[in-house]
Protein backbone atom coordinates (compact mmCIF):
# COMPACT_ATOMS: atom_id res chain seq x y z
CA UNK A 1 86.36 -55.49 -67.96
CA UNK A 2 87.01 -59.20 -66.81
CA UNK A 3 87.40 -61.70 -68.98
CA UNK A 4 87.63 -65.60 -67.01
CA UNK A 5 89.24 -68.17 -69.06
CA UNK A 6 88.85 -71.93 -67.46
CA UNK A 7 91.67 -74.09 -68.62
CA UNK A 8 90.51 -77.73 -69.91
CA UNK A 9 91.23 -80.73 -67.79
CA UNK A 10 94.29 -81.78 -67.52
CA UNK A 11 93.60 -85.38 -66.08
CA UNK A 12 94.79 -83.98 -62.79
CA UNK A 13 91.49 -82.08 -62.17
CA UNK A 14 90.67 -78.59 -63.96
CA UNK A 15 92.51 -75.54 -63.54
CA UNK A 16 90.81 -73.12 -61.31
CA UNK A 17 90.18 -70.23 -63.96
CA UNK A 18 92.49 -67.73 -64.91
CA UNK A 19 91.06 -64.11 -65.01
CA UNK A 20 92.62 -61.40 -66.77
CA UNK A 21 91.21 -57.88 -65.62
CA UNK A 22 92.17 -55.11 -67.63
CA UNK A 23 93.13 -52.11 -65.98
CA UNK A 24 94.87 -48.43 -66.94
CA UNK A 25 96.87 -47.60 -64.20
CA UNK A 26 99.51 -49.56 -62.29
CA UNK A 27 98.12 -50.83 -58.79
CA UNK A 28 100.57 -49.43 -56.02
CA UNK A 29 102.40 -52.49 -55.20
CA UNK A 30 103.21 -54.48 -58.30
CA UNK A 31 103.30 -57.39 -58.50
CA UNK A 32 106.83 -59.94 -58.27
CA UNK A 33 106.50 -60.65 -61.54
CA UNK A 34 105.29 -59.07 -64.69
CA UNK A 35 104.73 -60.06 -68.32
CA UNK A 36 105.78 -58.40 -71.35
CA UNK A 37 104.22 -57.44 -74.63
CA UNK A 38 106.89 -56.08 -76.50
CA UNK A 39 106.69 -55.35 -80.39
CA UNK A 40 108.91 -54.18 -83.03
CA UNK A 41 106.55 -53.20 -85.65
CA UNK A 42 103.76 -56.28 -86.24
CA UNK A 43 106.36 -58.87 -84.54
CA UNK A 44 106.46 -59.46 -80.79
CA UNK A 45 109.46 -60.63 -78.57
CA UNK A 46 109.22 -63.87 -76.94
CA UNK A 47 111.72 -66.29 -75.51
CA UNK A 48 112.35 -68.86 -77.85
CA UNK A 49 114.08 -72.38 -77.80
CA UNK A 50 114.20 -74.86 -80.37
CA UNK A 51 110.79 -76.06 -79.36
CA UNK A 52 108.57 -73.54 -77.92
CA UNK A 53 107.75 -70.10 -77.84
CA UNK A 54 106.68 -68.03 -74.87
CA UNK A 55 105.89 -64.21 -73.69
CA UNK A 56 109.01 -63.07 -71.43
CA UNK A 57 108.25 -62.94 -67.82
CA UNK A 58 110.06 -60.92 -65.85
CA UNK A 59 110.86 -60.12 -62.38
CA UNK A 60 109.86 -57.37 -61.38
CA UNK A 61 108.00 -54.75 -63.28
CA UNK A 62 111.53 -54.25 -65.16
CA UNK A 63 111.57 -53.86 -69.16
CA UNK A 64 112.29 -57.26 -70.83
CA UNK A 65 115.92 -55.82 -71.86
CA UNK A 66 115.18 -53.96 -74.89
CA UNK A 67 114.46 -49.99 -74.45
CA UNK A 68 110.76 -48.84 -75.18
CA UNK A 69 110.65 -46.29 -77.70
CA UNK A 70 107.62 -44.51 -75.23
CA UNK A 71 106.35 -45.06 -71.79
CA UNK A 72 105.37 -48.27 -71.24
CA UNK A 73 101.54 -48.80 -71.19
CA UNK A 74 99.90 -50.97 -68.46
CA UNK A 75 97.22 -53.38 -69.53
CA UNK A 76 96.37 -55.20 -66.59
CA UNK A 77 96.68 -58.53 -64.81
CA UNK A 78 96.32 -62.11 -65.80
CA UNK A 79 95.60 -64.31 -62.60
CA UNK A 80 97.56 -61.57 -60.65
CA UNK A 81 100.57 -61.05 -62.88
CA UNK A 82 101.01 -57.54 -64.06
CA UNK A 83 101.07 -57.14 -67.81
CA UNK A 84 103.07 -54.44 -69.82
CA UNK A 85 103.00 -53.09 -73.23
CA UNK A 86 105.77 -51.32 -75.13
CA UNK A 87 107.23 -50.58 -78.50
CA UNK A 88 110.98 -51.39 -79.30
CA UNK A 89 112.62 -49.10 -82.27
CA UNK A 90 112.35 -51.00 -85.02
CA UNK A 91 116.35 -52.01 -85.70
CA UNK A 92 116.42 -52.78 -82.17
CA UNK A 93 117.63 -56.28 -81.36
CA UNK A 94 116.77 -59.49 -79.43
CA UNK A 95 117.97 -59.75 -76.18
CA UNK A 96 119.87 -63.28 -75.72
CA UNK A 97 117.37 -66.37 -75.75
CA UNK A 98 114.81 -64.18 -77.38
CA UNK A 99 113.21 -63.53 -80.83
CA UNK A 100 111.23 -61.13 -82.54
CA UNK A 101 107.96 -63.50 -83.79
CA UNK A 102 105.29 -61.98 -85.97
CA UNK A 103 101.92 -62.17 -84.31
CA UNK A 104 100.00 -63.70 -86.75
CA UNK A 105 102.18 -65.99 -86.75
CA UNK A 106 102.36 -66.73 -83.38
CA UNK A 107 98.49 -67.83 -83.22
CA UNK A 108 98.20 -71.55 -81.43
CA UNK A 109 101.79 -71.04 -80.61
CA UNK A 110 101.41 -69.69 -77.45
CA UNK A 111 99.00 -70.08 -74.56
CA UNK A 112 94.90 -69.01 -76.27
CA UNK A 113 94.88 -66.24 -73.13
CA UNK A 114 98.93 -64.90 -73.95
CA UNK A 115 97.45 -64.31 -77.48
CA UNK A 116 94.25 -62.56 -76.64
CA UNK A 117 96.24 -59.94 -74.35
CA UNK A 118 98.92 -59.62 -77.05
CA UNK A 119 96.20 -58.97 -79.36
CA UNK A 120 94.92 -56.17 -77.25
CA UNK A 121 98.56 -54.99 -76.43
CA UNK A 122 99.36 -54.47 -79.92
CA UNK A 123 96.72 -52.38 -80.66
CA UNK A 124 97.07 -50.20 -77.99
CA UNK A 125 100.70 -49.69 -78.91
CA UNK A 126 99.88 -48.97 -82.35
CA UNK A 127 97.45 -46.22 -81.31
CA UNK A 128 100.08 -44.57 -78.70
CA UNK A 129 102.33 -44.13 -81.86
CA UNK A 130 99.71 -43.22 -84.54
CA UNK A 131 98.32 -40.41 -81.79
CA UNK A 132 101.00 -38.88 -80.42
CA UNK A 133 100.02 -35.45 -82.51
CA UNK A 134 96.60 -34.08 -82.24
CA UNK A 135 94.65 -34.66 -85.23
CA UNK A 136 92.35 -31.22 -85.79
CA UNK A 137 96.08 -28.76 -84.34
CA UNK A 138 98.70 -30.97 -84.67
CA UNK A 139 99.62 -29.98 -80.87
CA UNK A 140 101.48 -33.37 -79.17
CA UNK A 141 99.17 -35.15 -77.28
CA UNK A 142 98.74 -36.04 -73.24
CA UNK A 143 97.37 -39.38 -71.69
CA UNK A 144 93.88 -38.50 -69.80
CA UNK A 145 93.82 -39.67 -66.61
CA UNK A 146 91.61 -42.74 -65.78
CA UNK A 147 90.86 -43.34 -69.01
CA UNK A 148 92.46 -45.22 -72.28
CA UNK A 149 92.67 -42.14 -74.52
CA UNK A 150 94.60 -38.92 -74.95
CA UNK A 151 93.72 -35.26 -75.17
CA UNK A 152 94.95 -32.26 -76.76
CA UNK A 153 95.88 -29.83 -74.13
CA UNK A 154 95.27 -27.25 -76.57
CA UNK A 155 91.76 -28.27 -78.07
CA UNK A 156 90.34 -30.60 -76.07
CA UNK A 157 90.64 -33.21 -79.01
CA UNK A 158 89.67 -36.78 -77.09
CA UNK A 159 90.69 -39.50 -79.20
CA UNK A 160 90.25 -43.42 -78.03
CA UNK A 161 91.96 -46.31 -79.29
CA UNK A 162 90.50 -47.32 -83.16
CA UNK A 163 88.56 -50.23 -83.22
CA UNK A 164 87.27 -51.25 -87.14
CA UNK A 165 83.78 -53.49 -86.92
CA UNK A 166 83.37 -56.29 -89.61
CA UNK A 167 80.78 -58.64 -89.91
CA UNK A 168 81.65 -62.41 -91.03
CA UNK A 169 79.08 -64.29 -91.77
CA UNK A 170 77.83 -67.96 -92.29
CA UNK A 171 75.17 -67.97 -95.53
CA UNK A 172 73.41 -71.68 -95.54
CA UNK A 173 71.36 -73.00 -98.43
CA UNK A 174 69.39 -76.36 -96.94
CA UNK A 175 72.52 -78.31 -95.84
CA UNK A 176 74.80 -76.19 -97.82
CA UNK A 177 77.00 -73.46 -96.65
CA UNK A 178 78.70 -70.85 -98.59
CA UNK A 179 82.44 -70.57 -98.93
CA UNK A 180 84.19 -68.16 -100.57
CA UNK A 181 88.16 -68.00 -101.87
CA UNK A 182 89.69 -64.28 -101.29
CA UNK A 183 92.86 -62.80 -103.56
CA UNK A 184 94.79 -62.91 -100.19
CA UNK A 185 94.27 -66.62 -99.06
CA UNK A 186 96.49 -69.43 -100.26
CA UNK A 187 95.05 -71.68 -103.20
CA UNK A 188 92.67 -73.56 -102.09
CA UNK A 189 91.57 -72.02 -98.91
CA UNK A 190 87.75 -70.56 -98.56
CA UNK A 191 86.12 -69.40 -95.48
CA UNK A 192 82.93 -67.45 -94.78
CA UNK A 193 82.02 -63.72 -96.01
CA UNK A 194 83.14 -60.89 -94.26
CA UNK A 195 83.41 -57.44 -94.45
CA UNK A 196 84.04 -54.12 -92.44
CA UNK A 197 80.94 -51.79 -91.55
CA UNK A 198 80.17 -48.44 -93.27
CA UNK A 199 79.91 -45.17 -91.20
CA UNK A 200 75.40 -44.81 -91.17
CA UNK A 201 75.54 -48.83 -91.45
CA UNK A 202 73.36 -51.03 -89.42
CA UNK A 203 75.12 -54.72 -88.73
CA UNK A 204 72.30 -56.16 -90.47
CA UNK A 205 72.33 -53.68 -93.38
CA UNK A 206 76.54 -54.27 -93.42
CA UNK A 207 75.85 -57.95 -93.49
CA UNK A 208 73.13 -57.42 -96.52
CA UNK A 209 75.76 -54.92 -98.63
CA UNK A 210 78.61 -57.30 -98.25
CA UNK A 211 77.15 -60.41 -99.37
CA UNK A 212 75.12 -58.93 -102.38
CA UNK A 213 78.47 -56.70 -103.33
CA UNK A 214 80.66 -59.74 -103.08
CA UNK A 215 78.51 -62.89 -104.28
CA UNK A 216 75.60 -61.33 -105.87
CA UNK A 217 72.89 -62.97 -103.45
CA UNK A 218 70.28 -62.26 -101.13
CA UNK A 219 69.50 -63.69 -97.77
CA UNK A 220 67.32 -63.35 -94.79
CA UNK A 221 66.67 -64.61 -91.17
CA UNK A 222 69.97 -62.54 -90.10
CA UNK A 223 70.96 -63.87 -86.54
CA UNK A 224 73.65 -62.98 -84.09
CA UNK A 225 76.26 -65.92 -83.48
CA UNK A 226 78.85 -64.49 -81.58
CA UNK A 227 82.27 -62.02 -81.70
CA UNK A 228 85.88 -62.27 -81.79
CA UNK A 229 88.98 -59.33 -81.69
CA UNK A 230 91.00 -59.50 -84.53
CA UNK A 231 93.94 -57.69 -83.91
CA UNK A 232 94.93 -57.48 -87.53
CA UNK A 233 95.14 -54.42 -87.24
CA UNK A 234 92.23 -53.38 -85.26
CA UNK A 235 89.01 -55.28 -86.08
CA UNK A 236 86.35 -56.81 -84.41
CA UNK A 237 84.54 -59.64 -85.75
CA UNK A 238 81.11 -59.76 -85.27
CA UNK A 239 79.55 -63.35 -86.29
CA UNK A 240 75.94 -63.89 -87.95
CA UNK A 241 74.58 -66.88 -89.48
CA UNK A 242 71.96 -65.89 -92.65
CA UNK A 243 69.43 -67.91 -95.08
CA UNK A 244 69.89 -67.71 -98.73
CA UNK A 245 66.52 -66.53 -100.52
CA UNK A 246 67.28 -65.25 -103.74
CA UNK A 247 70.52 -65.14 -106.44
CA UNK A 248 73.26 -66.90 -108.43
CA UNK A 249 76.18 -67.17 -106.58
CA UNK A 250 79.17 -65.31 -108.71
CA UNK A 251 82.68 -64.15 -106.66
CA UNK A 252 83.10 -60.58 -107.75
CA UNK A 253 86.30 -60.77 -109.19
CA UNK A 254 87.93 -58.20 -107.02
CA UNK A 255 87.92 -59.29 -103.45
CA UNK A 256 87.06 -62.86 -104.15
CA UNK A 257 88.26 -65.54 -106.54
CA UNK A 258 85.58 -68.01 -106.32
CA UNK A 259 82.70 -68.92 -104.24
CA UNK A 260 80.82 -71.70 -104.10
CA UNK A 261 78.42 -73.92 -102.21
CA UNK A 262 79.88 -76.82 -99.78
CA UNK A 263 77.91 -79.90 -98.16
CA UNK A 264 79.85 -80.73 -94.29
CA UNK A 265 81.20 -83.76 -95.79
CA UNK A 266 82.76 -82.39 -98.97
CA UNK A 267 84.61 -78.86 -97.39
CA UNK A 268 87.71 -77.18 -98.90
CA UNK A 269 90.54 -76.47 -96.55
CA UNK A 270 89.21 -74.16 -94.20
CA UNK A 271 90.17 -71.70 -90.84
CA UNK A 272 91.82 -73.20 -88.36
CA UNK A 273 90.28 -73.18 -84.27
CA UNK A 274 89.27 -71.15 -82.68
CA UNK A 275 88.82 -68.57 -85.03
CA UNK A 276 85.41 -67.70 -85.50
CA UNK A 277 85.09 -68.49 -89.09
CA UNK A 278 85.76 -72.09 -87.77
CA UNK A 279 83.48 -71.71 -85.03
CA UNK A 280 80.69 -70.76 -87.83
CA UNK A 281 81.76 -73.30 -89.56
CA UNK A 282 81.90 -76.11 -87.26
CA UNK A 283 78.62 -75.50 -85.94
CA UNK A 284 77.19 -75.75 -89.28
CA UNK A 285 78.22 -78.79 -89.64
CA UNK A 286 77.43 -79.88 -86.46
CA UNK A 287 73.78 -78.73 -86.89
CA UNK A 288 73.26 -81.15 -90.50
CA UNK A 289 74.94 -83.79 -88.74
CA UNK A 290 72.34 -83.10 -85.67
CA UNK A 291 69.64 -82.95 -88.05
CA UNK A 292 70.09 -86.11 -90.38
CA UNK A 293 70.83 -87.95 -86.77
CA UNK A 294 67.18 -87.22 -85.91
CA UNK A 295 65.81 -87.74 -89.16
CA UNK A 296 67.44 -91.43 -89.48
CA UNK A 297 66.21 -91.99 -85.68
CA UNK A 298 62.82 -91.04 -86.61
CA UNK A 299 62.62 -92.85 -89.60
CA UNK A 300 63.47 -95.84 -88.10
């Protein structure tokens, strides 16, 4: 897979893209430099001044100077950098000028591309430590060549890194939208619905269950909007956009607090970029504005 990613304009002209293509094995001449991916539990190490935060480059395909508890695993290269992925044991310490940074916490801290890799990298190191033992004999497990996965030499067990589906979703009522308050957020902070998909579960069936389950509603005119990774732990977000038809809205009490309706110019605090609850979010908005723009044009 290749995923471009154009840097903005910088007043100097635009960056020519930078491409990150993600590979499984090592090419044969590596290149000068490499970055590193390293995590101690959810945190990651990064160089750190007073200031700023960055991932560790490092010459040479050399560890970072803390000792993987595994082999290394090799993700790939951004704009021809190698990248590396590796788990530290979990009283290790910093090496000087560095700190160990939870990810979460690291989003819009570093660079948007640093953070979609470390996304991916922490995942994959989470699966090389929750796999290690087959799961139907118990027999340690091998890496299969060519491929992100390992096998049990004994049964033949494949297994591939977990990846959890969830739909979010943006519910609209005329120039409304739908905003809900979980038990986890801070006070005062809604977003959009979303919940994870049921094994026998059709998106549109998922995005159906969740909404009636948590708000007690009914919608229709179920449209794709676009996806994100969520690498907390292992989700991907998978956007719609849906029509309220039916229902009074009522938070469930369990998962949600409260949930209510919200005109564009009256929102709570909300998700920050470029999340894609935002990015439903923001286009909501932008579509009312859109619409009362050509509503006041062709009135006049």
């Amino acid at each position: 897979m290749t995923v471009t990613i154009t840097d903005a304009d910088t007043g100097g002209g635009i960056v020519p893209a930078r491409t990150f293509v993600a590979l499984i094995s090592p090419p044969a001449e590596p290149s000068p430099e490499a970055w590193w991916f390293m995590f101690r539990g959810g945190a990651m190490l990064v160089r750190a001044t007073s200031e700023t935060v960055a991932v560790p480059l490092v010459a040479g395909n050399t560890s970072v100077g803390v000792t993987p508890l595994r082999p290394p695993d090799y993700l790939g290269t951004l704009h021809g950098v190698d990248c590396w992925a590796a788990e530290a044991d979990a009283e290790g310490d910093a090496p000087d000028g560095c700190a160990w940074e939870p990810l979460r916490g690291l989003y819009g801290r570093i660079s948007d591309d640093h953070f979609a890799i470390a996304g991916r990298a922490v995942q994959i190191v989470a699966w090389g430590r929750t796999h290690r033992f087959c799961g139907q004999c118990g027999t340690p497990t091998e890496p299969l060549p060519g491929e992100r996965a390992t096998r049990c030499p004994r049964c033949g067990l494949t297994n591939y890194p977990r990846l959890s589906p969830a739909v979010i979703v943006r519910v609209r009522r005329g120039d409304e939208i739908l905003l809900a308050r979980s038990r986890a957020f801070p006070a005062a902070f809604y977003s959009v619905l979303a919940g994870f998909v049921e094994p026998g579960e059709s998106l549109e069936e998922t995005v159906r269950r969740e909404i009636a389950e948590e708000v007690g509603i009914a919608v229709t005119d179920i449209r794709y909007f676009g996806s994100q990774p969520w690498p907390f732990p292992n989700s991907l977000m998978i956007g719609f956009t849906a029509t309220y038809i039916a229902g009074k809205v009522e938070a469930d009490g369990v998962e949600l607090l409260d949930a209510r309706w919200f005109r564009p110019d009256d929102l709570p605090r909300i998700p920050p970029p470029p999340s894609i609850a935002r990015r439903l979010i923001d286009d909501f908005a932008a579509t009312v504005a859109a619409r009362a723009a050509e509503t006041a044009t062709h009135g006049a």
